[in-house]
N, C-alpha and C. Protein backbone atom coordinates (compact mmCIF):
# COMPACT_ATOMS: atom_id res chain seq x y z
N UNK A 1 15.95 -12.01 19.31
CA UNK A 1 15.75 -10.86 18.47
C UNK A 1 14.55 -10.08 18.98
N UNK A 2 14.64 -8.50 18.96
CA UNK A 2 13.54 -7.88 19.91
C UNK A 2 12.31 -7.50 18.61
N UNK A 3 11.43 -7.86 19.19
CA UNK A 3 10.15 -7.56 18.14
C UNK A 3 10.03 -5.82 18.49
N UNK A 4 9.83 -5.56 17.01
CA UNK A 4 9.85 -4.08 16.75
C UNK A 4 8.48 -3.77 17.23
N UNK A 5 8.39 -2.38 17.99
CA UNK A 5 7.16 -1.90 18.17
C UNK A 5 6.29 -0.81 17.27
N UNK A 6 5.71 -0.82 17.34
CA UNK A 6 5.12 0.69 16.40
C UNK A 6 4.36 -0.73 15.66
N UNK A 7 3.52 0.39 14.75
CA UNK A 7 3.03 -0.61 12.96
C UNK A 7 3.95 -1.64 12.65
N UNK A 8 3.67 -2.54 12.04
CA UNK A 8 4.35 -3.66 11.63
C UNK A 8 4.43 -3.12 9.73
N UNK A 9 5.77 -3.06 9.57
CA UNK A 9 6.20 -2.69 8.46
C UNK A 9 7.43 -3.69 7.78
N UNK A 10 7.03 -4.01 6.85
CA UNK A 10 8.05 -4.61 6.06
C UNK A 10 8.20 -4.59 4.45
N UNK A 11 9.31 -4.09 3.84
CA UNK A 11 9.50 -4.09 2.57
C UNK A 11 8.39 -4.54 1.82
N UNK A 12 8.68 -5.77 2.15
CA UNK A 12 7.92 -7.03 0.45
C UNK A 12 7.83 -7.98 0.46
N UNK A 13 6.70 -8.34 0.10
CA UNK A 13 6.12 -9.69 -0.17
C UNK A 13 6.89 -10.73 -1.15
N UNK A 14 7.21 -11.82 -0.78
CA UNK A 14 8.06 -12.85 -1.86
C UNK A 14 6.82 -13.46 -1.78
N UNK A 15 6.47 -14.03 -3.39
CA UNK A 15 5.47 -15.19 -3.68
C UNK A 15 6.32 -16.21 -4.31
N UNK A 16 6.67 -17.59 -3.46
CA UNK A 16 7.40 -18.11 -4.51
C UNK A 16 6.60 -19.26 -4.41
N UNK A 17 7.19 -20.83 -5.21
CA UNK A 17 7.16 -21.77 -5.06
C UNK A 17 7.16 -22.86 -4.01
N UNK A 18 6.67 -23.57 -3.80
CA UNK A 18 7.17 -24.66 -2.17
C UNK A 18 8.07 -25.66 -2.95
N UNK A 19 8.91 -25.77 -3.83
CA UNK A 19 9.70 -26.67 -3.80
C UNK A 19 10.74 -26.79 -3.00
N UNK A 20 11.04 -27.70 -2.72
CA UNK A 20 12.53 -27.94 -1.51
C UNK A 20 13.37 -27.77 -2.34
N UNK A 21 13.54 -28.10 -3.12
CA UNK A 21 14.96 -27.68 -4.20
C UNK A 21 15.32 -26.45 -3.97
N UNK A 22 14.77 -25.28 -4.05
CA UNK A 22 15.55 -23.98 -4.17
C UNK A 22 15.25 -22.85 -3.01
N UNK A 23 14.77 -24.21 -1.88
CA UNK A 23 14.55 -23.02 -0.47
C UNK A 23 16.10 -22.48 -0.21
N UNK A 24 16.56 -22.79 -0.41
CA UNK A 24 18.20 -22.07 0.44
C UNK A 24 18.36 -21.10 -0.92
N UNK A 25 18.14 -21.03 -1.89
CA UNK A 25 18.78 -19.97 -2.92
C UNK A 25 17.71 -19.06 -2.84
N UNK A 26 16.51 -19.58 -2.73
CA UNK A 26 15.81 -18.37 -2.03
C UNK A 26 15.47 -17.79 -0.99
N UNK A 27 15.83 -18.31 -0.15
CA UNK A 27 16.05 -17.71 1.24
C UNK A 27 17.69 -16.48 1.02
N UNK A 28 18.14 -17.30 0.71
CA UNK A 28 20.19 -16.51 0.67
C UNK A 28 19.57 -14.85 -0.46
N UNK A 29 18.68 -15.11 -1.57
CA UNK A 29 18.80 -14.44 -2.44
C UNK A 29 17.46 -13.61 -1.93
N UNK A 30 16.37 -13.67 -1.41
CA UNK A 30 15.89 -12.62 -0.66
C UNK A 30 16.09 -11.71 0.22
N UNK A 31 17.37 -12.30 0.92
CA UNK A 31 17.93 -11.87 2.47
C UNK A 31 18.90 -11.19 2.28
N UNK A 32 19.39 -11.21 0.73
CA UNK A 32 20.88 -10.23 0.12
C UNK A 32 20.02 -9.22 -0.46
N UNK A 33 18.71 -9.31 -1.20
CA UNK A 33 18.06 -8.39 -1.75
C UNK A 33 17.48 -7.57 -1.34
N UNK A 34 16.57 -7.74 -0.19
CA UNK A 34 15.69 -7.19 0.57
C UNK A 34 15.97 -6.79 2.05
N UNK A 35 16.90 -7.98 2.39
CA UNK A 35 17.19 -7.56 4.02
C UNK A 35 16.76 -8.51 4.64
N UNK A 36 17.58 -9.20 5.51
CA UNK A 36 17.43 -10.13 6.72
C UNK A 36 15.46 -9.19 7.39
N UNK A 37 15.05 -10.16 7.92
CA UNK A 37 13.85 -9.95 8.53
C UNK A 37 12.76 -8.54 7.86
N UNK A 38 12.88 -8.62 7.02
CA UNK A 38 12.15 -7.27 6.08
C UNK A 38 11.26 -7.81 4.72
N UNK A 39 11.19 -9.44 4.84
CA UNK A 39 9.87 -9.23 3.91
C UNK A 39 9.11 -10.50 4.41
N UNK A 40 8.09 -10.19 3.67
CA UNK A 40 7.21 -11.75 3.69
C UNK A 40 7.14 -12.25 3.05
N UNK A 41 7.03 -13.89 3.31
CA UNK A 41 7.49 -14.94 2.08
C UNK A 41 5.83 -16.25 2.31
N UNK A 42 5.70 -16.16 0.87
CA UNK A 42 4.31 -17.03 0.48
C UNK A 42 4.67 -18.02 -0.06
N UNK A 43 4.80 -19.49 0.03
CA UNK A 43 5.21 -20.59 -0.21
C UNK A 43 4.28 -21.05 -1.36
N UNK A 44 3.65 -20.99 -2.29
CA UNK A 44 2.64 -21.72 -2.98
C UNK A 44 2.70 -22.58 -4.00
N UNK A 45 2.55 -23.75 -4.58
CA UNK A 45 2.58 -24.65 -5.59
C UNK A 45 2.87 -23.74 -7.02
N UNK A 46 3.52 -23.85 -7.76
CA UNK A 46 3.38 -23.38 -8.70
C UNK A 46 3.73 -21.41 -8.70
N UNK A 47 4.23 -21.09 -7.52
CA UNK A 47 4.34 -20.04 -7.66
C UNK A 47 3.23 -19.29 -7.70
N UNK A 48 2.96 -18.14 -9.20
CA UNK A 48 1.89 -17.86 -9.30
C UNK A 48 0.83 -18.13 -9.96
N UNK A 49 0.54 -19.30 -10.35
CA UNK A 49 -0.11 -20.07 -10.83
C UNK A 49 -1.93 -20.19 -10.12
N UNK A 50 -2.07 -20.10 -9.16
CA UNK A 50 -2.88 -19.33 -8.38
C UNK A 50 -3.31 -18.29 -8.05
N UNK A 51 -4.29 -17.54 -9.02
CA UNK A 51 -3.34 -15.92 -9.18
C UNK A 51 -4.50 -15.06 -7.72
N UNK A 52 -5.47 -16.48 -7.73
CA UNK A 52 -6.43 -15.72 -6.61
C UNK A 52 -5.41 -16.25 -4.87
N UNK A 53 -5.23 -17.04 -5.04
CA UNK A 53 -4.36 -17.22 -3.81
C UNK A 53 -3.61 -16.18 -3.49
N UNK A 54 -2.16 -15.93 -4.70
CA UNK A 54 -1.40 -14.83 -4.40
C UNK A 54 -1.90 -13.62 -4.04
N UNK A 55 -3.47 -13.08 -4.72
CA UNK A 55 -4.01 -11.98 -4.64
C UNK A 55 -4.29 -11.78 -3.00
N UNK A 56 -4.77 -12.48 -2.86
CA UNK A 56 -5.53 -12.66 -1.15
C UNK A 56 -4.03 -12.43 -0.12
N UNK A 57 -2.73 -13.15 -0.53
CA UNK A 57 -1.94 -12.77 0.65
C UNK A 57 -0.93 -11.09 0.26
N UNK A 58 -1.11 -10.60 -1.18
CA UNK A 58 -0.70 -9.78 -1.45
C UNK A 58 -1.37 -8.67 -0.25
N UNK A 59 -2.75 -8.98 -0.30
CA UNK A 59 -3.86 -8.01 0.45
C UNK A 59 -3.11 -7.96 1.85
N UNK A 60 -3.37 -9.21 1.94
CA UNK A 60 -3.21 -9.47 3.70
C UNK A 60 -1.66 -8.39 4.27
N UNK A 61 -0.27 -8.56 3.15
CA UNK A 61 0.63 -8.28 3.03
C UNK A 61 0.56 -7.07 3.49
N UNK A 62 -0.26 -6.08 2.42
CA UNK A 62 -0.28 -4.92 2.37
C UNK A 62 -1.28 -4.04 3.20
N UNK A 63 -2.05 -4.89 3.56
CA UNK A 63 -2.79 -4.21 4.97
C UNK A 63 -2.50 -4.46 6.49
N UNK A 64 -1.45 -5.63 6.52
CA UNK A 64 -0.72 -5.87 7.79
C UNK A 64 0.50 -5.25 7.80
N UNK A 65 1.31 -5.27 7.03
CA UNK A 65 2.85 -5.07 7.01
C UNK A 65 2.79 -3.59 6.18
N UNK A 66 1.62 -3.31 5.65
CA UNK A 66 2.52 -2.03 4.78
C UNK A 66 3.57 -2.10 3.81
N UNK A 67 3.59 -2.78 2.86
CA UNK A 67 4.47 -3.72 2.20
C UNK A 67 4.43 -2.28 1.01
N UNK A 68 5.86 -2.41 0.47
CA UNK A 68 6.20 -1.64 -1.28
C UNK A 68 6.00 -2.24 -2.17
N UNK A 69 6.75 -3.47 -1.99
CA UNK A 69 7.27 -3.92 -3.25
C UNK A 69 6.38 -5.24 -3.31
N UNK A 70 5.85 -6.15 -4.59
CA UNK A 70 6.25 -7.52 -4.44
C UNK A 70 7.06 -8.37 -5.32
N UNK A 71 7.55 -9.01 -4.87
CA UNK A 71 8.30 -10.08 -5.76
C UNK A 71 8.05 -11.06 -5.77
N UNK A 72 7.94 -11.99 -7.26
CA UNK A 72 7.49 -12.58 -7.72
C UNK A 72 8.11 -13.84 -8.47
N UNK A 73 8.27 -15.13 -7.94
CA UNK A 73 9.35 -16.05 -8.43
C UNK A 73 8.86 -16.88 -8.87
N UNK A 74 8.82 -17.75 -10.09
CA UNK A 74 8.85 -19.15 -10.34
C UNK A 74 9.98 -19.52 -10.93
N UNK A 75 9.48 -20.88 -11.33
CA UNK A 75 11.14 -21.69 -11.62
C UNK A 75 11.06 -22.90 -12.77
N UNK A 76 11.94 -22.97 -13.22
CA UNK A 76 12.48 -23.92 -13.76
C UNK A 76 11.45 -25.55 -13.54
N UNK A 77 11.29 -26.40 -13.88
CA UNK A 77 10.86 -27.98 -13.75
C UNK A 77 9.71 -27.43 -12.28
N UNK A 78 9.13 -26.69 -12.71
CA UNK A 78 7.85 -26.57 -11.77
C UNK A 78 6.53 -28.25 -11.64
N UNK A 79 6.71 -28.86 -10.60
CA UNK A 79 5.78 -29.59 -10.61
C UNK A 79 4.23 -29.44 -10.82
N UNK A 80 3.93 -28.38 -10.64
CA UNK A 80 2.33 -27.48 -10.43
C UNK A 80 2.25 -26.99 -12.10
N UNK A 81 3.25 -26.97 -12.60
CA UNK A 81 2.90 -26.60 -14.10
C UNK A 81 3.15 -27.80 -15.06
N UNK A 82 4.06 -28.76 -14.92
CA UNK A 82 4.17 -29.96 -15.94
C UNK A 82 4.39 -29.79 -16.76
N UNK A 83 4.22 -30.45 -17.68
CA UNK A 83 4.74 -29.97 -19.60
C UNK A 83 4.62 -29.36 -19.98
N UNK A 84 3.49 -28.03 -19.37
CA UNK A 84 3.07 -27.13 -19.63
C UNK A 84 4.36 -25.42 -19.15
N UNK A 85 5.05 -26.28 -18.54
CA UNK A 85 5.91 -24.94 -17.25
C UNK A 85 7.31 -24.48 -18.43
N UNK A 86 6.50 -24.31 -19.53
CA UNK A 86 8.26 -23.92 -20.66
C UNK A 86 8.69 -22.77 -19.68
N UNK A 87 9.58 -21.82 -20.05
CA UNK A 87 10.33 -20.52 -19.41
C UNK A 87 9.65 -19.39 -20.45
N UNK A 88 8.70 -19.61 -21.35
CA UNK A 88 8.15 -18.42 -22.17
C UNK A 88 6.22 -18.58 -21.47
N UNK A 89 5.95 -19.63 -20.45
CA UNK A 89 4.68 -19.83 -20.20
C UNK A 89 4.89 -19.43 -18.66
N UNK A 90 5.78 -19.39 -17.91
CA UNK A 90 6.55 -18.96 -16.31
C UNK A 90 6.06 -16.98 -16.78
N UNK A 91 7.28 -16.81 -17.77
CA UNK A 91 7.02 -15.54 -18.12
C UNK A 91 5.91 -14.83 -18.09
N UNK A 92 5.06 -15.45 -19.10
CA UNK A 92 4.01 -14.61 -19.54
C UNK A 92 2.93 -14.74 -18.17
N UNK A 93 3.07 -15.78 -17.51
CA UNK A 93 2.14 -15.80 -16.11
C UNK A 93 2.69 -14.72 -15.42
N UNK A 94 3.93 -14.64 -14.88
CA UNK A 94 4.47 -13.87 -14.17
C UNK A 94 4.00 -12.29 -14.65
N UNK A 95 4.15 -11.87 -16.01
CA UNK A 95 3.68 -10.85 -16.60
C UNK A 95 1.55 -10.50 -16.05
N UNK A 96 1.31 -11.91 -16.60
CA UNK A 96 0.01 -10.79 -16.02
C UNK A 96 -0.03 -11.00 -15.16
N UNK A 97 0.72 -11.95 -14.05
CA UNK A 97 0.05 -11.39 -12.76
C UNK A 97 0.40 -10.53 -12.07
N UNK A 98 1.49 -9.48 -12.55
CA UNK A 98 1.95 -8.23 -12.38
C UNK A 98 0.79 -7.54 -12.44
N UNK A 99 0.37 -7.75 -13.73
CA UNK A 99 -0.50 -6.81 -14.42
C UNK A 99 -2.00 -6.77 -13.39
N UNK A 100 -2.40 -7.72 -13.56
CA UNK A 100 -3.59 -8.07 -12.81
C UNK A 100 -3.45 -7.60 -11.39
N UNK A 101 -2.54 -7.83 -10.71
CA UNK A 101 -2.30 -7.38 -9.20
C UNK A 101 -1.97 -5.62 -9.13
N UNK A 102 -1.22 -5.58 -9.85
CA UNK A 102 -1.16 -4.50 -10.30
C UNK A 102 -2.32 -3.14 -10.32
N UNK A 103 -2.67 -3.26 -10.82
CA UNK A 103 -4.25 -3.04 -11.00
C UNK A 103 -5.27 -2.89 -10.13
N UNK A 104 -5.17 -4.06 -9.00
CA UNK A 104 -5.36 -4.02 -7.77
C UNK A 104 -4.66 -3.46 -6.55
N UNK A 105 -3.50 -2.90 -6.53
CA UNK A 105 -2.24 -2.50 -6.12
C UNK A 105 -1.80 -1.37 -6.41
N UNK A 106 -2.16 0.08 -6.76
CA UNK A 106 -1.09 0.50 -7.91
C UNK A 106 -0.63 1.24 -7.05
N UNK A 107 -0.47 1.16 -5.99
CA UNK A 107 0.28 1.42 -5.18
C UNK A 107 1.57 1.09 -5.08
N UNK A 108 1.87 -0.55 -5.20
CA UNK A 108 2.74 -1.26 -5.07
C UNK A 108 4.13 -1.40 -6.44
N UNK A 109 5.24 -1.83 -6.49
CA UNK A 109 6.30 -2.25 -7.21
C UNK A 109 6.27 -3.29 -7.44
N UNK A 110 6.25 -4.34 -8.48
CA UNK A 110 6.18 -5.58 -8.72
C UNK A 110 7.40 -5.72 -9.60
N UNK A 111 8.24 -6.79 -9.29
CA UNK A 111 8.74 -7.57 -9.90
C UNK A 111 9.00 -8.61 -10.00
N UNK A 112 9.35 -9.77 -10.99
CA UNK A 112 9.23 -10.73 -11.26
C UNK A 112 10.34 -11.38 -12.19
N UNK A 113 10.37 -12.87 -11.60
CA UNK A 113 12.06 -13.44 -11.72
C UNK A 113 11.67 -14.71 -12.23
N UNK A 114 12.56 -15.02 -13.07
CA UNK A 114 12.23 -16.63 -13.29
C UNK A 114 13.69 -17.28 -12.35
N UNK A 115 13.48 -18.28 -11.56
CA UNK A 115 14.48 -19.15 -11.04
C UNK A 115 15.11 -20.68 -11.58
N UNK A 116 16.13 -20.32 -12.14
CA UNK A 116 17.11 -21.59 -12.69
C UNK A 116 17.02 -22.78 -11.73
N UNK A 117 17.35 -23.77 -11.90
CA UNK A 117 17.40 -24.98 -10.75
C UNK A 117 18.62 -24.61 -9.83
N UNK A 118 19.41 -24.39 -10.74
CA UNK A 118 21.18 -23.86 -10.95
C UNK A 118 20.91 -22.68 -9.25
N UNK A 119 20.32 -22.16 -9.10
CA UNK A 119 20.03 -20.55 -8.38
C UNK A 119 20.17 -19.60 -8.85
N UNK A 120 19.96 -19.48 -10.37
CA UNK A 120 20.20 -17.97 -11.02
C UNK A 120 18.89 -17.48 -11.26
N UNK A 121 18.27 -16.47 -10.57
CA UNK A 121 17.57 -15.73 -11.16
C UNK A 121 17.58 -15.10 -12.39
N UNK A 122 16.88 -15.08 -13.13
CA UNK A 122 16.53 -13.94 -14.13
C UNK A 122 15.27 -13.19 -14.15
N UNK A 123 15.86 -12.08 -14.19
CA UNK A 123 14.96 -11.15 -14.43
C UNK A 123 13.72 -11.08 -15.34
N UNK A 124 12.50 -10.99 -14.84
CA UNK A 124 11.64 -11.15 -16.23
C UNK A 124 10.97 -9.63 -16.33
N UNK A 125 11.20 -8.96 -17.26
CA UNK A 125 10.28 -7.64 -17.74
C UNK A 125 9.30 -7.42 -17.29
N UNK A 126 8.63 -6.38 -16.90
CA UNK A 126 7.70 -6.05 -16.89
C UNK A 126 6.97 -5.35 -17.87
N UNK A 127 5.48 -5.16 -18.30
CA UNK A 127 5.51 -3.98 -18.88
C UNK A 127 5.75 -3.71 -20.22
């Protein structure tokens, strides 16, 4: 595959999870969304649960690649969250760290998904 010349540009940043469970539904479901070789993908525990981690590669994202959008995934039986990881506590993280990055960003498009074990995304609101 020929490396593109000019600026290095790509869509969007994926922040997801490192679980092995749902690398192939997120790989298949970024690559239908965004485009084969058009975003960057951040592997981190817990998703965004780290909200200074995500912040730092959002940066990196958007001052290397020129990035639009980011997207934003956690999931279902998150190990990094524990008893604590309901689907109304995924949410509301996911929400401010829209918000918060956001803010830092307002440049950028954020959205944010909760991921089923199953591979169904859902959509989580913004806003």
């Amino acid at each position: 595959m020929p490396i593109r010349s000019g600026p290095l540009r790509c869509e969007a940043i994926a922040v997801t999870c490192i679980d092995y469970r749902l690398q192939n539904s997120i790989h298949d479901w970024l690559t239908t969304r965004v485009g084969i070789h058009n975003f960057d993908r951040v592997a981190l525990a817990g998703g965004v649960f780290d909200l200074a981690a995500v912040t730092k590669q959002v940066e990196l994202a958007d001052r290397l690649h020129a990035i639009r959008r980011v997207i934003l995934v956690n999931h279902e039986d998150c190990g990094a969250y524990g008893q604590a990881g309901t689907p109304e506590r995924h949410a509301a993280d996911l929400r401010a760290a829209a918000q918060k990055l956001g803010e830092a960003f307002p440049h950028l498009k954020f959205e944010a998904y909760y991921l089923h074990l199953t591979g169904i995304f859902e959509t989580v609101p913004l806003g």
